[in-house]
Protein backbone atom coordinates (compact mmCIF):
# COMPACT_ATOMS: atom_id res chain seq x y z
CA UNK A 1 -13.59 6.19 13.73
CA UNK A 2 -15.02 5.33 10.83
CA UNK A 3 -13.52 1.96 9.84
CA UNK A 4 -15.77 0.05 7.05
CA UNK A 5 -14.79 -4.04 6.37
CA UNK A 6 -15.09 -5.26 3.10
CA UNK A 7 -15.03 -2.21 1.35
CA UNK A 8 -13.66 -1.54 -2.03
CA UNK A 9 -12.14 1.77 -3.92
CA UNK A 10 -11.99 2.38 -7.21
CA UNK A 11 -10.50 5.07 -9.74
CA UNK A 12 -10.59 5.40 -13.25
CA UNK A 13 -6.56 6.32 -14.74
CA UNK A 14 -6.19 9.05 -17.19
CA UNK A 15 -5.45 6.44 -20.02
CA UNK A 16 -9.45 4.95 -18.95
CA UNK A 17 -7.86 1.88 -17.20
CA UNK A 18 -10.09 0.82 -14.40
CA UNK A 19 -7.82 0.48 -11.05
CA UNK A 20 -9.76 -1.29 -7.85
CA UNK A 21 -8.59 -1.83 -4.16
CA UNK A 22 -10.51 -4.49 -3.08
CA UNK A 23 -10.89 -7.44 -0.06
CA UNK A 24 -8.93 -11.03 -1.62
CA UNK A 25 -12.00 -13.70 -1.66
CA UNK A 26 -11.53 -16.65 -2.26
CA UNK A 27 -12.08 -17.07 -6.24
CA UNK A 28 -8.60 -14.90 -6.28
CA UNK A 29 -6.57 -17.95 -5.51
CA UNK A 30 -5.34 -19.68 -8.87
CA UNK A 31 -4.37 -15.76 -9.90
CA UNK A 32 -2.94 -14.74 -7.05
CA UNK A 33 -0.58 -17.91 -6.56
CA UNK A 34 0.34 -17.35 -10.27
CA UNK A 35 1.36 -13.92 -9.41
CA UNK A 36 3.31 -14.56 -6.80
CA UNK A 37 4.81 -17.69 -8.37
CA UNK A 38 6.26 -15.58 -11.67
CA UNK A 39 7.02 -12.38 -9.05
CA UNK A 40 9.24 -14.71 -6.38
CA UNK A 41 12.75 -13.51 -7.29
CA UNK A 42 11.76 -9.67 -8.73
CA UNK A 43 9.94 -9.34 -5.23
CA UNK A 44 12.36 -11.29 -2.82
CA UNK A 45 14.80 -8.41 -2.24
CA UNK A 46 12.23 -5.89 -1.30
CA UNK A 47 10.14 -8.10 1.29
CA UNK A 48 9.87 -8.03 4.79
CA UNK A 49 11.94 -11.40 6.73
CA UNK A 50 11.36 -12.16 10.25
CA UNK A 51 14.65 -12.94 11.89
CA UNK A 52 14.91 -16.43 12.77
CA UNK A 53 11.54 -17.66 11.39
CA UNK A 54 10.86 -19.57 8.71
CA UNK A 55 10.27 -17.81 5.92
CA UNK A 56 7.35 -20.09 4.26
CA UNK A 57 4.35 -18.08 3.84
CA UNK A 58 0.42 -18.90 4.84
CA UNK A 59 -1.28 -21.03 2.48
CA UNK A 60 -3.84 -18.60 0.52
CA UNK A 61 -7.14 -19.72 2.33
CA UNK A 62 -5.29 -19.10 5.95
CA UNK A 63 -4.26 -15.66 4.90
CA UNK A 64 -7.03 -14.60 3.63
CA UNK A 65 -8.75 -15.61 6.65
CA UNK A 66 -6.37 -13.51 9.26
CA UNK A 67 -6.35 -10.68 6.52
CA UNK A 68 -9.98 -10.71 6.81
CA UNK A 69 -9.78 -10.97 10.56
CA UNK A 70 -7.16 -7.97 11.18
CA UNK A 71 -9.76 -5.74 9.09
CA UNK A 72 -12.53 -6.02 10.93
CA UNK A 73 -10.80 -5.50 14.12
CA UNK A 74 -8.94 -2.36 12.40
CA UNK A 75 -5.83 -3.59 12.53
CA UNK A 76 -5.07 -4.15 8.53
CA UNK A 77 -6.52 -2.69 5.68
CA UNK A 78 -5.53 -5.60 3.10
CA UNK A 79 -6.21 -4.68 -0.75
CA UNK A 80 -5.58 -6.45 -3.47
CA UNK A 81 -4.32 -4.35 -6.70
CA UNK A 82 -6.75 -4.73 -9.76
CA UNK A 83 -6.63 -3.00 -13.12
CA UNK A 84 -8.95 -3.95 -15.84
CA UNK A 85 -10.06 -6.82 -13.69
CA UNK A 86 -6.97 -8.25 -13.22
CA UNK A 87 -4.88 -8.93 -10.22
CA UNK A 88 -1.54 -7.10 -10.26
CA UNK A 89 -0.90 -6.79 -6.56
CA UNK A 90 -1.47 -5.82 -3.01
CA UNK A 91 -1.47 -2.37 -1.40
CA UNK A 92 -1.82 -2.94 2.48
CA UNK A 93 -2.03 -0.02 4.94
CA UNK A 94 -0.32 -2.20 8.41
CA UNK A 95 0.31 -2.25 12.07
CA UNK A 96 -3.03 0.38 12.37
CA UNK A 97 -2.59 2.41 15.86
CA UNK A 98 -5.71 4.08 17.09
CA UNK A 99 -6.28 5.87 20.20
CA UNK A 100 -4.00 8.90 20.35
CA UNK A 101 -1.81 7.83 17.33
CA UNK A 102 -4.60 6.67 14.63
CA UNK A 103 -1.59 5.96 12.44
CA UNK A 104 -0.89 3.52 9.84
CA UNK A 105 1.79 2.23 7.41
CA UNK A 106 1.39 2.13 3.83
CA UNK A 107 3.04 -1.19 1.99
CA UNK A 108 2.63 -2.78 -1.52
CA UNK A 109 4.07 -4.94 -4.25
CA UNK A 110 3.28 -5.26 -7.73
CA UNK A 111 3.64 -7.37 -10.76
CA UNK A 112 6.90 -6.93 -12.34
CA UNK A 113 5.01 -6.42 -15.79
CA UNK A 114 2.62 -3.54 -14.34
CA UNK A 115 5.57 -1.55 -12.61
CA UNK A 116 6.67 1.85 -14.14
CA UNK A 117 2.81 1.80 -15.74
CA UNK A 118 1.71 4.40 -13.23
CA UNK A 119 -0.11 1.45 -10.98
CA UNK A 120 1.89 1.93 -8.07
CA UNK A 121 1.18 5.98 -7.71
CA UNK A 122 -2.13 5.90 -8.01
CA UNK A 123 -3.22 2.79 -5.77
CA UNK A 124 -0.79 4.37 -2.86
CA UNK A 125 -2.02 7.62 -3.46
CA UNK A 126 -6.26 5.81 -3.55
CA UNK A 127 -5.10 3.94 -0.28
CA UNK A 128 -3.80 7.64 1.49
CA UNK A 129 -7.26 9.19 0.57
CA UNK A 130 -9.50 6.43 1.72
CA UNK A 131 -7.00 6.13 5.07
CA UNK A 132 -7.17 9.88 5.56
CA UNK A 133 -10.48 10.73 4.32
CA UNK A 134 -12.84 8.02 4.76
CA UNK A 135 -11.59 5.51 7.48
CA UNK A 136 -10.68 8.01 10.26
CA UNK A 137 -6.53 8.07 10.42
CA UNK A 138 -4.84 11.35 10.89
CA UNK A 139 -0.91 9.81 9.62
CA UNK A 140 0.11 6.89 6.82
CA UNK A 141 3.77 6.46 6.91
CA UNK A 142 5.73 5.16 4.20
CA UNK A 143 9.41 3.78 4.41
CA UNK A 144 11.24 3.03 1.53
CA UNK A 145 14.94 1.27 1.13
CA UNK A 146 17.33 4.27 -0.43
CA UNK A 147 18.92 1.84 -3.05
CA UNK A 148 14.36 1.40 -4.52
CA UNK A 149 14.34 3.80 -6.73
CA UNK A 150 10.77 2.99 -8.34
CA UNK A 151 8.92 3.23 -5.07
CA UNK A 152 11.35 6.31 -4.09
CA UNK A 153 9.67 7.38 -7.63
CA UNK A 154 5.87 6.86 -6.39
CA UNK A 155 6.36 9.05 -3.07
CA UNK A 156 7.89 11.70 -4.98
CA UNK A 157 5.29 12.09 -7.21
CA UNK A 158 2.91 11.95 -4.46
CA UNK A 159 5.13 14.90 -2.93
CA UNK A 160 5.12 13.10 0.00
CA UNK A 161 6.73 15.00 2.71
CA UNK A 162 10.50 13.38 3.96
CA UNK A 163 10.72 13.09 7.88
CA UNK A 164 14.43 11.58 7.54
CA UNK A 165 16.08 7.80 7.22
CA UNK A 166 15.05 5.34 10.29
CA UNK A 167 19.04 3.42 10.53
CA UNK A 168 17.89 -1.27 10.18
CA UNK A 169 14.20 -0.31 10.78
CA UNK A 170 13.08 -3.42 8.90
CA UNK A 171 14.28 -6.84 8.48
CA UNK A 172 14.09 -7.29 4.83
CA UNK A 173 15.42 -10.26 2.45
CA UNK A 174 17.78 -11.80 5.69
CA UNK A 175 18.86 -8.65 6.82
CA UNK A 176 18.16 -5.18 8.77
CA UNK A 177 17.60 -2.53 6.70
CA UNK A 178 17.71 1.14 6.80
CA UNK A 179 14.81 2.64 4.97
CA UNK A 180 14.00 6.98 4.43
CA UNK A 181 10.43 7.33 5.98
CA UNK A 182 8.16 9.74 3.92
CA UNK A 183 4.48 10.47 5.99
CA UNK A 184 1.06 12.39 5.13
CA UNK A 185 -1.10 13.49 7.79
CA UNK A 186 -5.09 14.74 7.28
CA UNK A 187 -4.05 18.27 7.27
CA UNK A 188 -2.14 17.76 4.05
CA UNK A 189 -5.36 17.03 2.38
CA UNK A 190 -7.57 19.50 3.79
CA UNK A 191 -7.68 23.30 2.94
CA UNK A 192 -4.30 25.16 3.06
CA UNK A 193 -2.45 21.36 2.87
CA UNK A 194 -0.39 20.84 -0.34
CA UNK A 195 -3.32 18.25 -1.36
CA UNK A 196 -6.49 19.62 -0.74
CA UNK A 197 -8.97 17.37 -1.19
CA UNK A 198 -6.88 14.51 -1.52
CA UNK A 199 -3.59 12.68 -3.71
CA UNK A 200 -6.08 11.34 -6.01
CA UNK A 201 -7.12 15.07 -6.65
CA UNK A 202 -3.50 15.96 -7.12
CA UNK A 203 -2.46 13.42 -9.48
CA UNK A 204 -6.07 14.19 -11.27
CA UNK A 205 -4.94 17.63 -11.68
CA UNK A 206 -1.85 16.93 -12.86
CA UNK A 207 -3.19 14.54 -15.89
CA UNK A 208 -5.13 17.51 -16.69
């Protein structure tokens, strides 16, 4: 295991933007409220409900602090989404496994004004590598709703490998959903994977 808390990973994009996956602190609060505030209804029918909970979220200091928390016990890896400096998301690897499973899944949301800018494929595929690669998982899982075409976008451009549909895996907007679950283990970014070296590689390669 090689787990690292706060750490930070950061890519430059073909078109020079300068994307960062970084901790929250706590001078991210005004922006981050503000992007959730303009993003409520765009994001509300792709977000995780818990059945018969309420469905008000932590205040911003309390969950940064159990974010914060859940990394260093390697439970979490909690990004926030950063181009140019400024916020336009979060990319979370969640519910971390270790032992004989050292699994994780990959989740995110973005800014309705970044999507379809190329954000969302490279800070999935940044979060993969540095999963894979640095922090000592052999699997990230992905699942994705059928009818969400723009993230169904990202994990094809990854060339993520399909492993099937999961039938009301996740609770999502008031009710269980199914979702198509798409996975990457370590071999696919070593020698004789379809990555080597990595998804950042890939995409890199691809821009060239």
């Amino acid at each position: 295991m090689s787990w690292r808390w706060p750490v930070a990973v950061r890519h430059e994009l073909p078109d020079g933007r300068r994307l960062a996956l970084r901790p929250l602190v706590r001078g991210d609060r005004s922006a981050w409220e503000e992007l959730r505030r303009r993003n409520e209804a765009w994001l509300r029918p792709w977000e995780s409900t818990a059945p018969g909970e309420s469905t008000d979220s932590l205040p911003f200091h309390q969950m940064r602090r159990v974010l914060d928390r859940g990394a260093r016990d390697g439970l979490v890896l909690p990004f926030v989404i950063e181009v140019d400096g400024g916020l336009v998301g979060q990319m979370q690897l969640f519910d971390v496994l270790w032992g004989a499973r050292r699994s994780g899944w990959a989740g995110y949301w973005l800014d309705r004004e970044a999507t379809g800018t190329g954000v969302a494929t490279w800070a999935l595929a940044a979060l993969v590598d540095h999963a894979l690669l640095e922090a000592g998982l052999h699997r990230v899982e992905v699942a994705i709703r059928p009818e969400n075409a723009a993230s169904l976008a990202v994990v094809e451009r990854l060339r993520l490998p399909e492993e099937g549909r999961q039938r009301g895996l996740m609770h999502v907007d008031g009710r269980w959903a199914d979702h198509r679950s798409f996975a990457v283990v370590v071999e696919d970014l070593r020698r004789g994977g379809y990555a080597p070296g990595g998804l950042v590689p890939l995409l890199q390669g691809r821009a060239g």
